[in-house]
N, C-alpha and C. Protein backbone atom coordinates (compact mmCIF):
# COMPACT_ATOMS: atom_id res chain seq x y z
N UNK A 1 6.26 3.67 16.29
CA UNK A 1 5.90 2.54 17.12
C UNK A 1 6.94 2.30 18.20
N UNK A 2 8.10 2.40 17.64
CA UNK A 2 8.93 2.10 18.65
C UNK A 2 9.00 3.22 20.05
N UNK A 3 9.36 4.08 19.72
CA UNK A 3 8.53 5.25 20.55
C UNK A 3 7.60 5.30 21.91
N UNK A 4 6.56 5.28 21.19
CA UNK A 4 5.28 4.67 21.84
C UNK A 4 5.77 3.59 22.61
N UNK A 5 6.18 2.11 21.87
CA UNK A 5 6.57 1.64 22.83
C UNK A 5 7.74 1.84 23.71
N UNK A 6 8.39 2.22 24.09
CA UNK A 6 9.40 2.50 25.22
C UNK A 6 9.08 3.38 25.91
N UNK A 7 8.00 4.58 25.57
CA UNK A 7 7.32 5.12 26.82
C UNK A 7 5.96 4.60 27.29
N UNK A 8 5.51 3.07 26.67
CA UNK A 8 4.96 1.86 27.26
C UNK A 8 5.44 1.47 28.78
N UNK A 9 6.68 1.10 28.80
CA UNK A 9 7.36 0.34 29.75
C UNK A 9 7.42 1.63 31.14
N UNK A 10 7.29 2.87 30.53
CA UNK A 10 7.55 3.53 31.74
C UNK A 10 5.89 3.87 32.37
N UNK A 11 5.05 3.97 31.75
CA UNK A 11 3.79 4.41 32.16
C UNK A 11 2.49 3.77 31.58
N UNK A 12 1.52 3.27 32.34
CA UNK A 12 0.31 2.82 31.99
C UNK A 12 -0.80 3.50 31.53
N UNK A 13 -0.95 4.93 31.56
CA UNK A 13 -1.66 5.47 31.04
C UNK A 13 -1.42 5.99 29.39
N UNK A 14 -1.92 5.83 28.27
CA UNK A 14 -1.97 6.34 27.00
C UNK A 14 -2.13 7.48 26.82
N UNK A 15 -2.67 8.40 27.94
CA UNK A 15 -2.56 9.75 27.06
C UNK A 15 -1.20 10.14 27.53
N UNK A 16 -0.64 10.34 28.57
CA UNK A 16 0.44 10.36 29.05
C UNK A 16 1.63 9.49 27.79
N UNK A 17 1.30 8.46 27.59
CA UNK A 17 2.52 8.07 27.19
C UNK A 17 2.24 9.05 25.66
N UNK A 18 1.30 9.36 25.16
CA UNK A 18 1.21 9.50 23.70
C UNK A 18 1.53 10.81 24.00
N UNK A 19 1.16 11.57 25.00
CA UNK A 19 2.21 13.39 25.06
C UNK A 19 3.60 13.15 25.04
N UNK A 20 4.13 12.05 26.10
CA UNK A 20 5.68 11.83 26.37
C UNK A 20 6.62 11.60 24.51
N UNK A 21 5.44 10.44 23.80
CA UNK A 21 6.08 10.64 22.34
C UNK A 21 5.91 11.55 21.80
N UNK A 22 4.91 12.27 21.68
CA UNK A 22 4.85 13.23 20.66
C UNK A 22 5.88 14.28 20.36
N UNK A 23 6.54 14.73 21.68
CA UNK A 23 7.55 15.58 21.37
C UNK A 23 8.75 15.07 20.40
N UNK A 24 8.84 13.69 19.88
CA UNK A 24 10.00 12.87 19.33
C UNK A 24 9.50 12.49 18.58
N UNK A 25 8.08 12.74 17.51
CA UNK A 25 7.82 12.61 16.27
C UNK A 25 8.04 13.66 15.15
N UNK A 26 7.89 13.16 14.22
CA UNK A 26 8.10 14.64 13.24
C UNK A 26 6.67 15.16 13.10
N UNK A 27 6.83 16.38 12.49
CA UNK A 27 5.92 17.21 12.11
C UNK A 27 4.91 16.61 10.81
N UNK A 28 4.13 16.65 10.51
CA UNK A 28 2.82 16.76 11.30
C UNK A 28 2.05 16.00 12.60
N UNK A 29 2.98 15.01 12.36
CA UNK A 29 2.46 13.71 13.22
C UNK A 29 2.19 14.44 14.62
N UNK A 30 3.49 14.41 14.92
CA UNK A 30 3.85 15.00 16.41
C UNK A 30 3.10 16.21 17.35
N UNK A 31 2.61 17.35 15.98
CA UNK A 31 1.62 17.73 16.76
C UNK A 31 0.09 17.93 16.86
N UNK A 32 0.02 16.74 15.61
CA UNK A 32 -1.76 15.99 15.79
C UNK A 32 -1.88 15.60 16.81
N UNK A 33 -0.73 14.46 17.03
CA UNK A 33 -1.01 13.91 18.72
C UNK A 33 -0.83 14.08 20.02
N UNK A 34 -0.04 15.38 19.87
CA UNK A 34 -0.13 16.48 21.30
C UNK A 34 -1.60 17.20 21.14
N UNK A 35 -1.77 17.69 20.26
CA UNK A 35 -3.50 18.48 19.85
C UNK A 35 -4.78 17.02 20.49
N UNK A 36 -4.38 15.88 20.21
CA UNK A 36 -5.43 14.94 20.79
C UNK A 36 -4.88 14.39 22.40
N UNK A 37 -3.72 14.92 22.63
CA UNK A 37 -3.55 14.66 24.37
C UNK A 37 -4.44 16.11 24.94
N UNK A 38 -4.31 17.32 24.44
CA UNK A 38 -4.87 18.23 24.89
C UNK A 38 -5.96 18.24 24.80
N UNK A 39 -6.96 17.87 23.80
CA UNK A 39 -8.39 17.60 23.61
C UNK A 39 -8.30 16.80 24.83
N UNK A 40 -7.72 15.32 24.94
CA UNK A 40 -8.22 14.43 25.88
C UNK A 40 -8.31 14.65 27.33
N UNK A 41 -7.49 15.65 27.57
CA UNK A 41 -7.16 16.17 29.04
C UNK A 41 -8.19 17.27 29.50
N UNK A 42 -8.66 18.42 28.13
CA UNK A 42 -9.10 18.82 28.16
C UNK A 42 -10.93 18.87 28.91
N UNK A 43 -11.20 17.85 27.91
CA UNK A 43 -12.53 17.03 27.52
C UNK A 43 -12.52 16.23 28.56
N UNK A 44 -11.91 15.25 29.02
CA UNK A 44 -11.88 13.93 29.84
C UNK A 44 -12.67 12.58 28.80
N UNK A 45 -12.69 13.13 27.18
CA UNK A 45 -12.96 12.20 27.07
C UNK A 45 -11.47 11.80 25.74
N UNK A 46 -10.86 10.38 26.25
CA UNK A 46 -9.93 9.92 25.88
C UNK A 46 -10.64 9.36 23.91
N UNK A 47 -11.83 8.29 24.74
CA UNK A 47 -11.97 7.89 23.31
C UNK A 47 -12.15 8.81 21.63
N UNK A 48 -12.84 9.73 22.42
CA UNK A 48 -13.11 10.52 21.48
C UNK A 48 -12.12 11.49 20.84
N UNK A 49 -10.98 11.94 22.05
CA UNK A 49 -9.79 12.73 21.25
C UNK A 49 -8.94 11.52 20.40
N UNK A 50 -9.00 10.45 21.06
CA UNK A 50 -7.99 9.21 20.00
C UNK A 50 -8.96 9.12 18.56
N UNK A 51 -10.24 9.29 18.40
CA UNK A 51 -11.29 9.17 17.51
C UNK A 51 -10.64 9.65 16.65
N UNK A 52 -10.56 11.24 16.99
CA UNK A 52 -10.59 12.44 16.18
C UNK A 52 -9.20 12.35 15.52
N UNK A 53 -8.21 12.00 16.30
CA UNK A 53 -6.74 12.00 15.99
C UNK A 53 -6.78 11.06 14.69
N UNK A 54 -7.54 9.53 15.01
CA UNK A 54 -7.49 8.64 14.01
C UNK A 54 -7.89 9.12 12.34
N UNK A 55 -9.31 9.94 12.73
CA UNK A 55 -9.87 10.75 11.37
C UNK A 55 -8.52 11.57 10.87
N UNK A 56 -7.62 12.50 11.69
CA UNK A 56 -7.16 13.69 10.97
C UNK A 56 -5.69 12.74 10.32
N UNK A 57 -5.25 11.50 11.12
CA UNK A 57 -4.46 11.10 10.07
C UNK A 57 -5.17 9.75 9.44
N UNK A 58 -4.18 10.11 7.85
CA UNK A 58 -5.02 9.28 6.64
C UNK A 58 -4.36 7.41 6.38
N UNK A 59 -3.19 7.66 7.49
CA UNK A 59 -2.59 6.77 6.79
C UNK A 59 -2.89 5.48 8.20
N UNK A 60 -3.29 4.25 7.26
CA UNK A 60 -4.46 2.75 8.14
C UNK A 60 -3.99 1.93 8.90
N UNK A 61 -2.37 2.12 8.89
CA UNK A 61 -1.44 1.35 9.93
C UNK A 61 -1.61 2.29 11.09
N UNK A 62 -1.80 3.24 10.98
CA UNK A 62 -1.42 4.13 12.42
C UNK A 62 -3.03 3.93 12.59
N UNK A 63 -4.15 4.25 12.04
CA UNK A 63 -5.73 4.05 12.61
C UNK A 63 -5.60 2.81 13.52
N UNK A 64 -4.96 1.79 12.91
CA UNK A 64 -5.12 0.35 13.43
C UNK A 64 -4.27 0.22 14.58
N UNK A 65 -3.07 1.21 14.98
CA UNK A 65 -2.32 1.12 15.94
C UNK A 65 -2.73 1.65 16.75
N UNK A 66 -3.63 3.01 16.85
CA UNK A 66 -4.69 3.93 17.59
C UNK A 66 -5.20 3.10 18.55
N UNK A 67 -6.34 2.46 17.37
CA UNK A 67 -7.50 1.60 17.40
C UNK A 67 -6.91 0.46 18.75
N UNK A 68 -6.15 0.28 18.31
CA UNK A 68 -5.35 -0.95 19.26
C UNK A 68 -5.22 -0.84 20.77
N UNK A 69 -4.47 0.51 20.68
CA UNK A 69 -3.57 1.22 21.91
C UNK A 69 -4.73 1.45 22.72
N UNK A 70 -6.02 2.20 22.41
CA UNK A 70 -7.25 2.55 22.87
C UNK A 70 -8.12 1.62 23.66
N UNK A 71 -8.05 0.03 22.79
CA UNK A 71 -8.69 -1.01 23.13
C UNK A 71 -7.75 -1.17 24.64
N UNK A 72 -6.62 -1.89 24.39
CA UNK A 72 -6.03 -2.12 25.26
C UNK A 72 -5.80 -1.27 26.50
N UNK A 73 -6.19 -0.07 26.20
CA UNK A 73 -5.73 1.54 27.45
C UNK A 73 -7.44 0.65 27.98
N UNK A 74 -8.46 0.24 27.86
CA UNK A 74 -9.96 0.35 28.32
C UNK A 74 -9.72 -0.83 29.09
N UNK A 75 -8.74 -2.04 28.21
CA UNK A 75 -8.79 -3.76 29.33
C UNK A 75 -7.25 -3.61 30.29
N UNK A 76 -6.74 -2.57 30.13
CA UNK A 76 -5.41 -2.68 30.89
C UNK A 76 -4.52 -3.93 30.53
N UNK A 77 -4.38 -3.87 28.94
CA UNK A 77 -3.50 -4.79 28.58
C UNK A 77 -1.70 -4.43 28.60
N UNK A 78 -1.17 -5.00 28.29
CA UNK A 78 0.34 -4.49 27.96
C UNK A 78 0.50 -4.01 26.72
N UNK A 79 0.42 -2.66 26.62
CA UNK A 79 0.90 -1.75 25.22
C UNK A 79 2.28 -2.38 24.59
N UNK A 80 2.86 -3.34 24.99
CA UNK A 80 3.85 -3.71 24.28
C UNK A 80 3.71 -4.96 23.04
N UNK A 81 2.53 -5.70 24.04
CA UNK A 81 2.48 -6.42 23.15
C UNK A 81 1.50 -6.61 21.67
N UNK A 82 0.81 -5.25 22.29
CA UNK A 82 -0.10 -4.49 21.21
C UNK A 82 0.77 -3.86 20.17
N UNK A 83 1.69 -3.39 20.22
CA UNK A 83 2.58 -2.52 19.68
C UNK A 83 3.54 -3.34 18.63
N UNK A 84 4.13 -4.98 19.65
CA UNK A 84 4.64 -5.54 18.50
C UNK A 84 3.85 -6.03 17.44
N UNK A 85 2.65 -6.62 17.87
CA UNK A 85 1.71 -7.04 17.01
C UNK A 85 1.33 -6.27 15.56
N UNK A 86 1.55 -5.25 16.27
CA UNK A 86 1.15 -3.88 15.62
C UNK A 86 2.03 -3.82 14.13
N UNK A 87 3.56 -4.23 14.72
CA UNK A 87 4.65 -4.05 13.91
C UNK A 87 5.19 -4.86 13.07
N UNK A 88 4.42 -6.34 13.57
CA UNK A 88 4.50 -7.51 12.81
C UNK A 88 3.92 -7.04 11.39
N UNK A 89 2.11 -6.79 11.59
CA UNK A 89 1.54 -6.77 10.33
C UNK A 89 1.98 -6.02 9.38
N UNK A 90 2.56 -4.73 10.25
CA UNK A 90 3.18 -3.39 9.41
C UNK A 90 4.29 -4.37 8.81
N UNK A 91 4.99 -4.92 8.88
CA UNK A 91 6.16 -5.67 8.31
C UNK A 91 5.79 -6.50 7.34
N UNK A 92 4.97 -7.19 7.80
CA UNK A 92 3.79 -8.22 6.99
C UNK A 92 3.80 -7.22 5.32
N UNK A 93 2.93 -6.57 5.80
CA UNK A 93 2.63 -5.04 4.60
C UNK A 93 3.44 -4.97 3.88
N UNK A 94 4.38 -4.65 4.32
CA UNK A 94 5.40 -3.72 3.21
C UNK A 94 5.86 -5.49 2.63
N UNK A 95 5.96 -5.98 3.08
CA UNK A 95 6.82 -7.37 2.63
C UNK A 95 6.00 -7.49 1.28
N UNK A 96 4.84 -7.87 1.61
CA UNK A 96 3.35 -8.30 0.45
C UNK A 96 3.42 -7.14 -0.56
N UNK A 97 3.68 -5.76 -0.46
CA UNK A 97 3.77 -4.43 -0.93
C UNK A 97 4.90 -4.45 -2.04
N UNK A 98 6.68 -5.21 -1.45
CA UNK A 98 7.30 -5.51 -1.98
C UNK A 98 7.25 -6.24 -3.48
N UNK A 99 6.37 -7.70 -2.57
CA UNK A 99 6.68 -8.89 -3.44
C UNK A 99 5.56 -8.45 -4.62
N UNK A 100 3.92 -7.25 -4.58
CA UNK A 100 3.33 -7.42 -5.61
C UNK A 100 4.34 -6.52 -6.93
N UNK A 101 5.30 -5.30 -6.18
CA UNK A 101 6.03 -4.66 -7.44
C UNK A 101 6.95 -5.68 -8.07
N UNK A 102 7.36 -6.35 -7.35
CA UNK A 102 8.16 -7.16 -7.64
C UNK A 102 7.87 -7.97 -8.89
N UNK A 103 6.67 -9.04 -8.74
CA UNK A 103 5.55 -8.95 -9.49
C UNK A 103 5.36 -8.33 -10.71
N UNK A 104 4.61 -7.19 -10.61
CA UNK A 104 4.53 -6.07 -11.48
C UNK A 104 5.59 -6.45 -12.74
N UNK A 105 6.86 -5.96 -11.69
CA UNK A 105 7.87 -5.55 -13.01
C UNK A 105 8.18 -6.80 -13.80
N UNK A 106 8.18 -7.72 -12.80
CA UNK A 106 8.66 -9.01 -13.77
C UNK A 106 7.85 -9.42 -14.58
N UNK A 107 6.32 -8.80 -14.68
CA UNK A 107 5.13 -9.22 -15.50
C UNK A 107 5.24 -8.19 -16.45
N UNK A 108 5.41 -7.17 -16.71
CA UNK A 108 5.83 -6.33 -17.34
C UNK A 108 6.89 -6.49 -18.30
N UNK A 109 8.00 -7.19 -17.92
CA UNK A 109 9.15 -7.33 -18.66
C UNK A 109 8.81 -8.73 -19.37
N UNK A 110 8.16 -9.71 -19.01
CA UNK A 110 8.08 -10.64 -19.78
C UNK A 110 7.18 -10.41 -20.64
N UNK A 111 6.19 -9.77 -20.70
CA UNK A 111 5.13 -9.10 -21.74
C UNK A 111 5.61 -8.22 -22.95
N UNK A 112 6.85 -7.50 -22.15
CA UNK A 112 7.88 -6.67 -23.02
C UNK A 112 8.73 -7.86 -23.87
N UNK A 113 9.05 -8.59 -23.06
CA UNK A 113 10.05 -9.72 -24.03
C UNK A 113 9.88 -10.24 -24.69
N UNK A 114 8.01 -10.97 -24.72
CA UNK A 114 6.82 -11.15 -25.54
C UNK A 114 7.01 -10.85 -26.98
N UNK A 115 6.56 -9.30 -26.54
CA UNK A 115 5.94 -8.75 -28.11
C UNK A 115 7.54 -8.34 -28.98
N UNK A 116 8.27 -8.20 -28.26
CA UNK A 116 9.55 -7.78 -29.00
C UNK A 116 9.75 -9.46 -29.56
N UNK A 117 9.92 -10.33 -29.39
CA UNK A 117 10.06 -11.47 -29.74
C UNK A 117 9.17 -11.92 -31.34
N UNK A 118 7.72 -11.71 -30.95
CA UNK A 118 6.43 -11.52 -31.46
C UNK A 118 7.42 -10.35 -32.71
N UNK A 119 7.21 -9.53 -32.56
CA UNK A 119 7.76 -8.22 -33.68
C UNK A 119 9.05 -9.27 -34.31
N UNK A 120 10.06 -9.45 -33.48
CA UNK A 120 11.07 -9.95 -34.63
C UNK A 120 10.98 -11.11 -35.86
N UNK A 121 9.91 -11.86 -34.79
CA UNK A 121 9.26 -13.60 -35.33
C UNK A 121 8.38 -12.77 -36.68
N UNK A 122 7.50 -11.63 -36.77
CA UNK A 122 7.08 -11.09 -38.09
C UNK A 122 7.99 -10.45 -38.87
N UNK A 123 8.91 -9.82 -38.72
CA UNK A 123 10.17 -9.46 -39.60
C UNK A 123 10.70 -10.55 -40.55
N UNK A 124 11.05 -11.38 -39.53
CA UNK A 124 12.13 -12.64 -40.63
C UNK A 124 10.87 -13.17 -40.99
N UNK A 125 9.42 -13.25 -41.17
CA UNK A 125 8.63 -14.05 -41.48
C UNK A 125 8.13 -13.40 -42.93
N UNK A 126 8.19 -11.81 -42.62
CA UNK A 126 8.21 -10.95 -43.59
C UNK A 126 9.25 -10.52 -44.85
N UNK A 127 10.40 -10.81 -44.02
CA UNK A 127 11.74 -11.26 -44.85
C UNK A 127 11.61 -12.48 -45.87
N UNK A 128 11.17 -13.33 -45.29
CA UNK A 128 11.83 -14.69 -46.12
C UNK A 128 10.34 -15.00 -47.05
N UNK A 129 9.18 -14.16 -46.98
CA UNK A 129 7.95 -14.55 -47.96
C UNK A 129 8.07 -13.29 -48.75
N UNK A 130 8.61 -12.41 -48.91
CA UNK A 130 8.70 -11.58 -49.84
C UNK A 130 7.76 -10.54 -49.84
N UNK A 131 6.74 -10.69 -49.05
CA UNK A 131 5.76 -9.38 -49.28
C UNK A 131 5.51 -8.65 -48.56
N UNK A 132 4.54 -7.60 -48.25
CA UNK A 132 4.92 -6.16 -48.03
C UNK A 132 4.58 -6.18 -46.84
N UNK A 133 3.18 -6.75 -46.28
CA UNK A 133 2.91 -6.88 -45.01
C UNK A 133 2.55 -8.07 -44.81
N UNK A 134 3.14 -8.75 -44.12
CA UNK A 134 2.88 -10.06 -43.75
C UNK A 134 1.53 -10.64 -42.72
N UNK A 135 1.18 -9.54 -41.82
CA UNK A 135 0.04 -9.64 -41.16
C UNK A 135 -0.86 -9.44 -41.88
N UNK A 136 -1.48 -8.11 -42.81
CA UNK A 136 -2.22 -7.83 -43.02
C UNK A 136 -2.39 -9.12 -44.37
N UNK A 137 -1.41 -9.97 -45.07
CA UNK A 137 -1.69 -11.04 -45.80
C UNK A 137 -2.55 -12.36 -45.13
N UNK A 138 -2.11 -12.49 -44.05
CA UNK A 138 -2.18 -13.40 -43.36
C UNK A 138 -3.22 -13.40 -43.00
N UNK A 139 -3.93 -12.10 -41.94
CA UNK A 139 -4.81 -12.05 -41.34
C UNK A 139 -6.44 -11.64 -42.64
N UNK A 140 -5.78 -10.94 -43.88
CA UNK A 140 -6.89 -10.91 -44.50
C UNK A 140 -7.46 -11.75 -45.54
N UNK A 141 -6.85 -12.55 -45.14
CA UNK A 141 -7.04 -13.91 -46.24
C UNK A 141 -8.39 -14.77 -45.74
N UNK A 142 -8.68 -14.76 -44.97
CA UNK A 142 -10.05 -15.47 -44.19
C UNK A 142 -10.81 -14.64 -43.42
N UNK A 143 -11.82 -15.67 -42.95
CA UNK A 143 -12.92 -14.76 -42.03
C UNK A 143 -12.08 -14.74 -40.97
N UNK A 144 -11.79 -15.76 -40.32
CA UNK A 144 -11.38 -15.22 -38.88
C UNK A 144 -10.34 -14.20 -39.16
N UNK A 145 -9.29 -14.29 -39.71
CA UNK A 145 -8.44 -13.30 -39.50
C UNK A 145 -9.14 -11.83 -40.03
N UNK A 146 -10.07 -11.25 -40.73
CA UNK A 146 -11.10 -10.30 -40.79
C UNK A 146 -11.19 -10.00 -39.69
N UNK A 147 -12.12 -11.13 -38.76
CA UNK A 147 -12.57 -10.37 -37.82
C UNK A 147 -11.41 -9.81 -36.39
N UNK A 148 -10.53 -10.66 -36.77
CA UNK A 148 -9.39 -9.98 -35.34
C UNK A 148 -9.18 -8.44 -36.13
N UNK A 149 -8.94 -8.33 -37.42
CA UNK A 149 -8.58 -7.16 -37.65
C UNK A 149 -9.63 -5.96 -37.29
N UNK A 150 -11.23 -6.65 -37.55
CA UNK A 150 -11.54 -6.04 -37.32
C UNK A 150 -11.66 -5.24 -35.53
N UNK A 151 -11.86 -6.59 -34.81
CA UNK A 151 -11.66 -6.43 -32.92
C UNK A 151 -9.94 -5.20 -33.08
N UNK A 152 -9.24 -5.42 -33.71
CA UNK A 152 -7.84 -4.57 -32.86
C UNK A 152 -8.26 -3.52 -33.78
N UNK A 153 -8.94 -3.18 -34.81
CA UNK A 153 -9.47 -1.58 -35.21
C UNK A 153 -10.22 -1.10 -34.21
N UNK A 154 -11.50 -1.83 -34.09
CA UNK A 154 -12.38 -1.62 -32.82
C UNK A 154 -12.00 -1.07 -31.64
N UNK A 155 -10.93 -1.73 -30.72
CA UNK A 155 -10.18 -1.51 -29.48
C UNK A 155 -9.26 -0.37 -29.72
N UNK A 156 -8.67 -0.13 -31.19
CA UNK A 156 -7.59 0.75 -30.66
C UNK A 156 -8.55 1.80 -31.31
C-alpha cells in the first residue's frame, strides 16, 4: 500500500503507477501485477486486466484495494485517500484478528483452569468419603444422574 501510494503522488494514471510499483514488490505479487499492466496496455482494457489480477490473487484486502484503486482511476479521485482508507480497515483487521486470539486463548485457559479445578474438587471429595469412585456413586444413585451418564457415554 504504501508503495502504490507514493507512486500516487507522482502520477494519475493506475496502470502506470501499478507498473512503477510492481518492480518493488516481492515475488509473486510483483509479477501478477506487471502481467495485469501488460494485459492492460496490451488489451486497452484496464477494467478487465485489474479483474483478472483481483481473481489470480486470493488474499480480500488486496481485492478490496484493487476494487478501490479501479473505482477511483474511472471518477478521478485521489489514490491517496483511497489507499489510506484502504489501510485503516487493513489495521482495523488485524486489530479485531488480534483481540479474537486473544480471546481464544484466554477462553481456553479458563476452561483449562475449570476442569483441573473440577478434577481436584473430585479427588479430595473422593479422598475424604472413602470410596472408589466418587462420580460413578454419585451419579448412579438416581435417575438423573443415569441419564448424564448415560448423554457423556452417548457423546463420547
Amino acid at each position: 500500500m504504501n508503495i502504490i501510494d507514493n507512486f500516487s503522488k507522482t502520477s494519475d494514471d493506475l496502470v502506470n503507477i501499478l507498473e512503477k510499483s510492481s518492480k518493488y514488490l516481492e515475488e509473486p505479487l510483483g509479477s501478477q501485477i506487471y502481467d495485469a499492466v501488460v494485459e492492460a496496455k496490451n488489451t486497452g482494457d484496464t477494467l478487465q486486466a485489474l479483474q483478472d489480477l483481483q481473481d489470480k490473487v486470493r488474499n480480500k484486502h488486496f481485492k478490496v484495494l484493487m476494487r478501490n484503486l479501479e473505482i477511483s482511476s474511472r471518477f478521478e479521485t485521489n489514490y491517496s485517500d483511497i489507499i489510506e482508507d484502504c489501510r485503516n480497515i487493513f489495521h482495523e483487521y488485524l486489530k479485531s484478528e488480534k483481540e479474537k486470539r486473544t480471546l481464544r486463548v484466554n477462553g481456553m485457559l479458563e476452561i483449562g483452569t475449570m476442569l483441573i479445578c473440577g478434577i481436584f474438587c473430585i479427588y479430595i471429595i473422593g479422598d475424604i468419603t472413602d470410596q472408589g469412585n466418587i462420580i460413578l456413586a454419585l451419579l448412579a444413585g438416581g435417575a438423573l444422574g443415569r441419564g448424564i451418564l448415560i448423554f457423556m457415554g452417548i457423546s463420547i
